[in-house]
PDB file of N, CA and C in Angstrom:
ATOM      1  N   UNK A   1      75.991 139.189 124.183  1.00  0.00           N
ATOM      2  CA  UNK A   1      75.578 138.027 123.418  1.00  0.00           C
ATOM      3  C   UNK A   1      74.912 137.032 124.359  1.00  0.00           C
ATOM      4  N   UNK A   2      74.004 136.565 124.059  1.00  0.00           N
ATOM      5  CA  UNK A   2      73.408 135.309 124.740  1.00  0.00           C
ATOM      6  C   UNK A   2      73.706 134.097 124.565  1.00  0.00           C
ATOM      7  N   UNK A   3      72.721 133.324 124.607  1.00  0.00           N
ATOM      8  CA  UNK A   3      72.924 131.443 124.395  1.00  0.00           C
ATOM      9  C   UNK A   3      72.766 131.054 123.046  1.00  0.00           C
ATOM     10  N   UNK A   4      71.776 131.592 122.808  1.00  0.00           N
ATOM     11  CA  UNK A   4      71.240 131.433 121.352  1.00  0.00           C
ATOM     12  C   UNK A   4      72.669 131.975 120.294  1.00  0.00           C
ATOM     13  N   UNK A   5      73.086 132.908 120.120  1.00  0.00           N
ATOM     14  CA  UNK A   5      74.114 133.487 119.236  1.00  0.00           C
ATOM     15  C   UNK A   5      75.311 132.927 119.844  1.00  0.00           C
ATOM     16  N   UNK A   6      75.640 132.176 120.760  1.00  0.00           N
ATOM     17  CA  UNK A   6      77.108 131.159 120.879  1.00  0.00           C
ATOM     18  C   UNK A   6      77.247 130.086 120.640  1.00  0.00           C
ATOM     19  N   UNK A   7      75.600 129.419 120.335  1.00  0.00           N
ATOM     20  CA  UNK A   7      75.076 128.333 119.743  1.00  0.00           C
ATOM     21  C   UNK A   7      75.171 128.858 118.552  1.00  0.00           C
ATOM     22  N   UNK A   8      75.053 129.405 117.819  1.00  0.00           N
ATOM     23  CA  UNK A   8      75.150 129.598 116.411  1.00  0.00           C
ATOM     24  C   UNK A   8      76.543 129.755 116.174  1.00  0.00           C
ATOM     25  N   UNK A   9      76.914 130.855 116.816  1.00  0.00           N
ATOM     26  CA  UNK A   9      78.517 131.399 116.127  1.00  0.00           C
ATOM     27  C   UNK A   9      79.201 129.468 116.572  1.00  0.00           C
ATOM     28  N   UNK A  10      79.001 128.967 117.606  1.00  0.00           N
ATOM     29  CA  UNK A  10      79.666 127.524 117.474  1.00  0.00           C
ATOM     30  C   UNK A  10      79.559 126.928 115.989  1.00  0.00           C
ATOM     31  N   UNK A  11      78.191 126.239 115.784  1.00  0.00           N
ATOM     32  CA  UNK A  11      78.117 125.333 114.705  1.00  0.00           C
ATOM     33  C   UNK A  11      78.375 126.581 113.457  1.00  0.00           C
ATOM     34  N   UNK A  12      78.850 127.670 113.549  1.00  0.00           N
ATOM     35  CA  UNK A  12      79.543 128.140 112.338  1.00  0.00           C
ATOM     36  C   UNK A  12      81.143 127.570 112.395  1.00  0.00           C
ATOM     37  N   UNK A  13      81.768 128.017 113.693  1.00  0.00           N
ATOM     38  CA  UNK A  13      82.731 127.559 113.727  1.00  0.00           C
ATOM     39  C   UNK A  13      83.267 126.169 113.506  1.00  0.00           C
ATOM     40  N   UNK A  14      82.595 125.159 113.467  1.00  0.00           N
ATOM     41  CA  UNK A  14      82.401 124.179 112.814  1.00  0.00           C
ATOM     42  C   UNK A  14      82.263 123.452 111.885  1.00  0.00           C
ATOM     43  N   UNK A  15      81.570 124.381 110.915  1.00  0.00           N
ATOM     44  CA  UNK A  15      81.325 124.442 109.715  1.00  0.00           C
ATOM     45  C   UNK A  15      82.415 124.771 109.082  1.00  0.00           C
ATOM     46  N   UNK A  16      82.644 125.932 109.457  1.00  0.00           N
ATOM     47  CA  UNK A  16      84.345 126.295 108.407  1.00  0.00           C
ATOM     48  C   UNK A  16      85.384 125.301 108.976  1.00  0.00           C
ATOM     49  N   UNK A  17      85.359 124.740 109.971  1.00  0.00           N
ATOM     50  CA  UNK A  17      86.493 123.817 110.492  1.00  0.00           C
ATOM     51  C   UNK A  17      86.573 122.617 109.689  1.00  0.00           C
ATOM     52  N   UNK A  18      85.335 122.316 109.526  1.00  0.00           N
ATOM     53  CA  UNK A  18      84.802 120.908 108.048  1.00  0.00           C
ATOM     54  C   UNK A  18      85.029 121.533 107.112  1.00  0.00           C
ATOM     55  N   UNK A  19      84.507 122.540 106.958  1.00  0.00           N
ATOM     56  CA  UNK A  19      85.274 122.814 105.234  1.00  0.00           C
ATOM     57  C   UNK A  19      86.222 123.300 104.746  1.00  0.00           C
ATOM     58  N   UNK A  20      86.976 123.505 106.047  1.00  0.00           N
ATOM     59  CA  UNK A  20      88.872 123.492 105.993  1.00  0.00           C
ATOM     60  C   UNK A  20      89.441 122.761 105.555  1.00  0.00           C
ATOM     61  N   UNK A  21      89.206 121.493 106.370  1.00  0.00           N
ATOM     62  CA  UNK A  21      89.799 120.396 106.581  1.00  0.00           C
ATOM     63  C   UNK A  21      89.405 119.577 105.542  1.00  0.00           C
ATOM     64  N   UNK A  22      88.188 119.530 104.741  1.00  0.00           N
ATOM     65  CA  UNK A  22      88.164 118.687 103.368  1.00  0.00           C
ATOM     66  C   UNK A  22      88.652 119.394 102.272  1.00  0.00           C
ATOM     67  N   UNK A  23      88.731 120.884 102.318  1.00  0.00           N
ATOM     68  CA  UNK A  23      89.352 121.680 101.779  1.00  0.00           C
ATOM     69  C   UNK A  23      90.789 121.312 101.504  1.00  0.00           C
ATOM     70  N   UNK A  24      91.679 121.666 102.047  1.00  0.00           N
ATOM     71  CA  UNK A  24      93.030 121.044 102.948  1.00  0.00           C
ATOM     72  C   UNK A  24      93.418 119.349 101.964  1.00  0.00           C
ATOM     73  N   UNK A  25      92.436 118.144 102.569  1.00  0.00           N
ATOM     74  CA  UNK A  25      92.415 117.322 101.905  1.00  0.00           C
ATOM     75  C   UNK A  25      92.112 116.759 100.180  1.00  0.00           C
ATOM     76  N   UNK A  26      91.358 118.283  99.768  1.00  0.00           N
ATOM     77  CA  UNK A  26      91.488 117.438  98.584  1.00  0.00           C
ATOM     78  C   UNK A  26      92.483 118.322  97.868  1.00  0.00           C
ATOM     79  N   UNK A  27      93.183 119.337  98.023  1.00  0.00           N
ATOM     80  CA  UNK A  27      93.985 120.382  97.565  1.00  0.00           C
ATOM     81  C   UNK A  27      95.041 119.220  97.541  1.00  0.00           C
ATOM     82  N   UNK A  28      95.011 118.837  98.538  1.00  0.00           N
ATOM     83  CA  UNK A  28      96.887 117.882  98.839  1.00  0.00           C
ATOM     84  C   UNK A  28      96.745 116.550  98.633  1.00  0.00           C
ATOM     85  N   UNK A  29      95.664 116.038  98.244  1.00  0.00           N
ATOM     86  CA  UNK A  29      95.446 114.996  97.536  1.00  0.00           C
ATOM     87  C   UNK A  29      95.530 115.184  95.862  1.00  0.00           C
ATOM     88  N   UNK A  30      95.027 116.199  95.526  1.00  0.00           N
ATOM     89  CA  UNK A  30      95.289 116.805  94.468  1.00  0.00           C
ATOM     90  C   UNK A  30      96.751 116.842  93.473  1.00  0.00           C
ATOM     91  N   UNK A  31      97.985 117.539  94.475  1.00  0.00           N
ATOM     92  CA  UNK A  31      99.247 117.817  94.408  1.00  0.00           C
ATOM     93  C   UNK A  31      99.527 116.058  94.707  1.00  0.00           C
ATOM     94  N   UNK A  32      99.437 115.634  95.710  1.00  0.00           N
ATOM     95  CA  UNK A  32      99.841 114.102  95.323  1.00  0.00           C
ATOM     96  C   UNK A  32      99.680 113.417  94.326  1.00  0.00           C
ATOM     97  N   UNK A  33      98.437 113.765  93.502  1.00  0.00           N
ATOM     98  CA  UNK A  33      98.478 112.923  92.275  1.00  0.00           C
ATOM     99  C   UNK A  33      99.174 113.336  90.979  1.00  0.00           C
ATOM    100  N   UNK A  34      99.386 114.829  90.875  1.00  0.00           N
ATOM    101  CA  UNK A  34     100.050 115.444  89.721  1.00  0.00           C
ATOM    102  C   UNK A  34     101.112 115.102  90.210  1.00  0.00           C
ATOM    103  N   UNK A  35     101.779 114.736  90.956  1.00  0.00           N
ATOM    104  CA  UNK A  35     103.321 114.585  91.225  1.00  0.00           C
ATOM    105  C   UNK A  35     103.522 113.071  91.069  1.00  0.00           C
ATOM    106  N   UNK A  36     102.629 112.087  91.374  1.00  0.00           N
ATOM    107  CA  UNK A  36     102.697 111.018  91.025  1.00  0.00           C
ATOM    108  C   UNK A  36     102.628 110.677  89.931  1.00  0.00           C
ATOM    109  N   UNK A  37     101.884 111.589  88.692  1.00  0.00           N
ATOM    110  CA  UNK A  37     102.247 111.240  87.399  1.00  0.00           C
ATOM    111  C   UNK A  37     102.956 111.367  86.600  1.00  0.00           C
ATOM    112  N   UNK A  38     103.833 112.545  87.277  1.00  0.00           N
ATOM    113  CA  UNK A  38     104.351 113.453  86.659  1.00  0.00           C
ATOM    114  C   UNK A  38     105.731 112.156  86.911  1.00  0.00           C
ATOM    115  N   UNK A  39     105.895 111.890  88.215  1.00  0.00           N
ATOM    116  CA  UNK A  39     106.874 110.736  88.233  1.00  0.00           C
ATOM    117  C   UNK A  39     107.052 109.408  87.365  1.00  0.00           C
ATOM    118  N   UNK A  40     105.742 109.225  87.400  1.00  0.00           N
ATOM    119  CA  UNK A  40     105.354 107.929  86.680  1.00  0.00           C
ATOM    120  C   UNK A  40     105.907 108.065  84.977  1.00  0.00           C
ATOM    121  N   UNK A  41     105.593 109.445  84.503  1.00  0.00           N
ATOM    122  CA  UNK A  41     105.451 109.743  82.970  1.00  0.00           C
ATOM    123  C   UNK A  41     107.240 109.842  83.254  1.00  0.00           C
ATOM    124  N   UNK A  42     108.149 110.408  83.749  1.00  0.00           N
ATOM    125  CA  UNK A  42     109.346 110.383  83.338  1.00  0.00           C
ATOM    126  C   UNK A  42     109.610 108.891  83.599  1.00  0.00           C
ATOM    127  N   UNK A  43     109.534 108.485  84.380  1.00  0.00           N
ATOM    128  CA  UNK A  43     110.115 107.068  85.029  1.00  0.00           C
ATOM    129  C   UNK A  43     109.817 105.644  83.160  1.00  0.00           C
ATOM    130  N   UNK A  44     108.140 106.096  82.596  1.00  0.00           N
ATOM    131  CA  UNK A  44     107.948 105.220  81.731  1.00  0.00           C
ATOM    132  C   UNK A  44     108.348 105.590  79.883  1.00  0.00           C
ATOM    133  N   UNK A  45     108.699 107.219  79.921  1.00  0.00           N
ATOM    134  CA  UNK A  45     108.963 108.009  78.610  1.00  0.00           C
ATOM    135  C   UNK A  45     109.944 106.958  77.592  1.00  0.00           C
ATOM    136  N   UNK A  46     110.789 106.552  78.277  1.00  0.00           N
ATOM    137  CA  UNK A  46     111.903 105.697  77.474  1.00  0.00           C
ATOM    138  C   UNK A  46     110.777 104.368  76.944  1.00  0.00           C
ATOM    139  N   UNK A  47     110.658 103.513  77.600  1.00  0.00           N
ATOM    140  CA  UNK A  47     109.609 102.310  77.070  1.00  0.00           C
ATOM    141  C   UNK A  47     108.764 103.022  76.303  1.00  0.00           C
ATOM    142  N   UNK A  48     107.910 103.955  76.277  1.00  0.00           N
ATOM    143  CA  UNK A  48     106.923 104.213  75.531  1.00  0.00           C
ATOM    144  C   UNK A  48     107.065 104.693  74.579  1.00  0.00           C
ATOM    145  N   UNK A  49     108.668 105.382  74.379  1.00  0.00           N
ATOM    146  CA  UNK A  49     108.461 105.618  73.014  1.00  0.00           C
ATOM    147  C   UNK A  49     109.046 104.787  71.814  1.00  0.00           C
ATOM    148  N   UNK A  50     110.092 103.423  72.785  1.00  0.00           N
ATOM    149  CA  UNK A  50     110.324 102.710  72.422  1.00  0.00           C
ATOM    150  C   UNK A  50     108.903 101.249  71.491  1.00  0.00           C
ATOM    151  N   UNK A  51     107.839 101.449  72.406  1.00  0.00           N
ATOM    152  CA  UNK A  51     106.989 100.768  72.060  1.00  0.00           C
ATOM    153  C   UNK A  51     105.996 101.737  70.725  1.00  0.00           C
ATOM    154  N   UNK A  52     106.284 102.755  70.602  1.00  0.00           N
ATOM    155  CA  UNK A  52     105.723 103.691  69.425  1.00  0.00           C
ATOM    156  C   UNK A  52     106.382 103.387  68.449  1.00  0.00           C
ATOM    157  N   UNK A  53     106.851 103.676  68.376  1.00  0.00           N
ATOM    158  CA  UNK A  53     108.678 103.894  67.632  1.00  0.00           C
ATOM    159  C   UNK A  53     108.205 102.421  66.236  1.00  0.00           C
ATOM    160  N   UNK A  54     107.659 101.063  67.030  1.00  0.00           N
ATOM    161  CA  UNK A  54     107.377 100.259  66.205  1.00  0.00           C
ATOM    162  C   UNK A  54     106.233 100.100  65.677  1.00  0.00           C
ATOM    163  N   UNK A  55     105.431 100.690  66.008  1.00  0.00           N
ATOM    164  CA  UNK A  55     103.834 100.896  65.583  1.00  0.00           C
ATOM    165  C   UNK A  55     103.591 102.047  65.117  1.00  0.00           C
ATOM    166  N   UNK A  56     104.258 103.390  65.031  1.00  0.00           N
ATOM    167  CA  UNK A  56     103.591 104.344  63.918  1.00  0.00           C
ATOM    168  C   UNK A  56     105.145 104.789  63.386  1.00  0.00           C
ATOM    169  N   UNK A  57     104.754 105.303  62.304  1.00  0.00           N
ATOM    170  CA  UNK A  57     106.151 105.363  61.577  1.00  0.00           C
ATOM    171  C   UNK A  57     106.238 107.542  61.894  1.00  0.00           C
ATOM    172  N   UNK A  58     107.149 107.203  62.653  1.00  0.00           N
ATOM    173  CA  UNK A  58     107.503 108.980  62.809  1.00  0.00           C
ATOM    174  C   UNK A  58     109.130 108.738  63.288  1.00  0.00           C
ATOM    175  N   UNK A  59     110.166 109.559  63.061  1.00  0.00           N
ATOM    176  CA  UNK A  59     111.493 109.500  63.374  1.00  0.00           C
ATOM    177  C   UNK A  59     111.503 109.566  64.649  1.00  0.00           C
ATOM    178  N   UNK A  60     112.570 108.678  65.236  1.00  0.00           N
ATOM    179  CA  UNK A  60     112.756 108.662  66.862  1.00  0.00           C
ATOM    180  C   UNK A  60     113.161 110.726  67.142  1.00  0.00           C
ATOM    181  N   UNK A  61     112.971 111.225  66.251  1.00  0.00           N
ATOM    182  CA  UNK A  61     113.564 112.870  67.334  1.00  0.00           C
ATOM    183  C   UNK A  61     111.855 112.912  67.286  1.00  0.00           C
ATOM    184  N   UNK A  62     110.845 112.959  66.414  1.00  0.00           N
ATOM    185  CA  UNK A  62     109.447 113.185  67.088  1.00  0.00           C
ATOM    186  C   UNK A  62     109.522 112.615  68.727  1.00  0.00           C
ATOM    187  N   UNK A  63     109.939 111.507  68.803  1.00  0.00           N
ATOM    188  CA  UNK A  63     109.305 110.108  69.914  1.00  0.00           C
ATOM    189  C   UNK A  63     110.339 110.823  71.229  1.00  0.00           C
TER     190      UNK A  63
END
């Protein structure tokens, strides 16, 4: 191999290293947010269906 093809195979290696790593980041940015809602939605279920409950008429076992 020469100069020319270790210069290349580099900025390949590079390339997949960037698109690992934003890879990586938005996967687990991803999982952070479904888990944050997923927290959020149990944490607010009681209020909300309490606040339904008076504005549409369905039996609290629907809510």
């Amino acid at each position: 191999m020469n100069w020319i093809d270790f210069l290349i195979l580099f900025v390949l290696i590079l390339a997949f290293l960037n698109g690992f790593r934003r890879g990586v980041f938005k996967e687990l940015s991803t999982f952070l947010g479904l888990v944050l809602s997923v927290i959020f939605a149990v944490l607010n279920a009681d209020w909300l269906a309490g606040q339904l409950q008076g504005k549409i008429n369905l039996s609290p076992t629907v809510l």
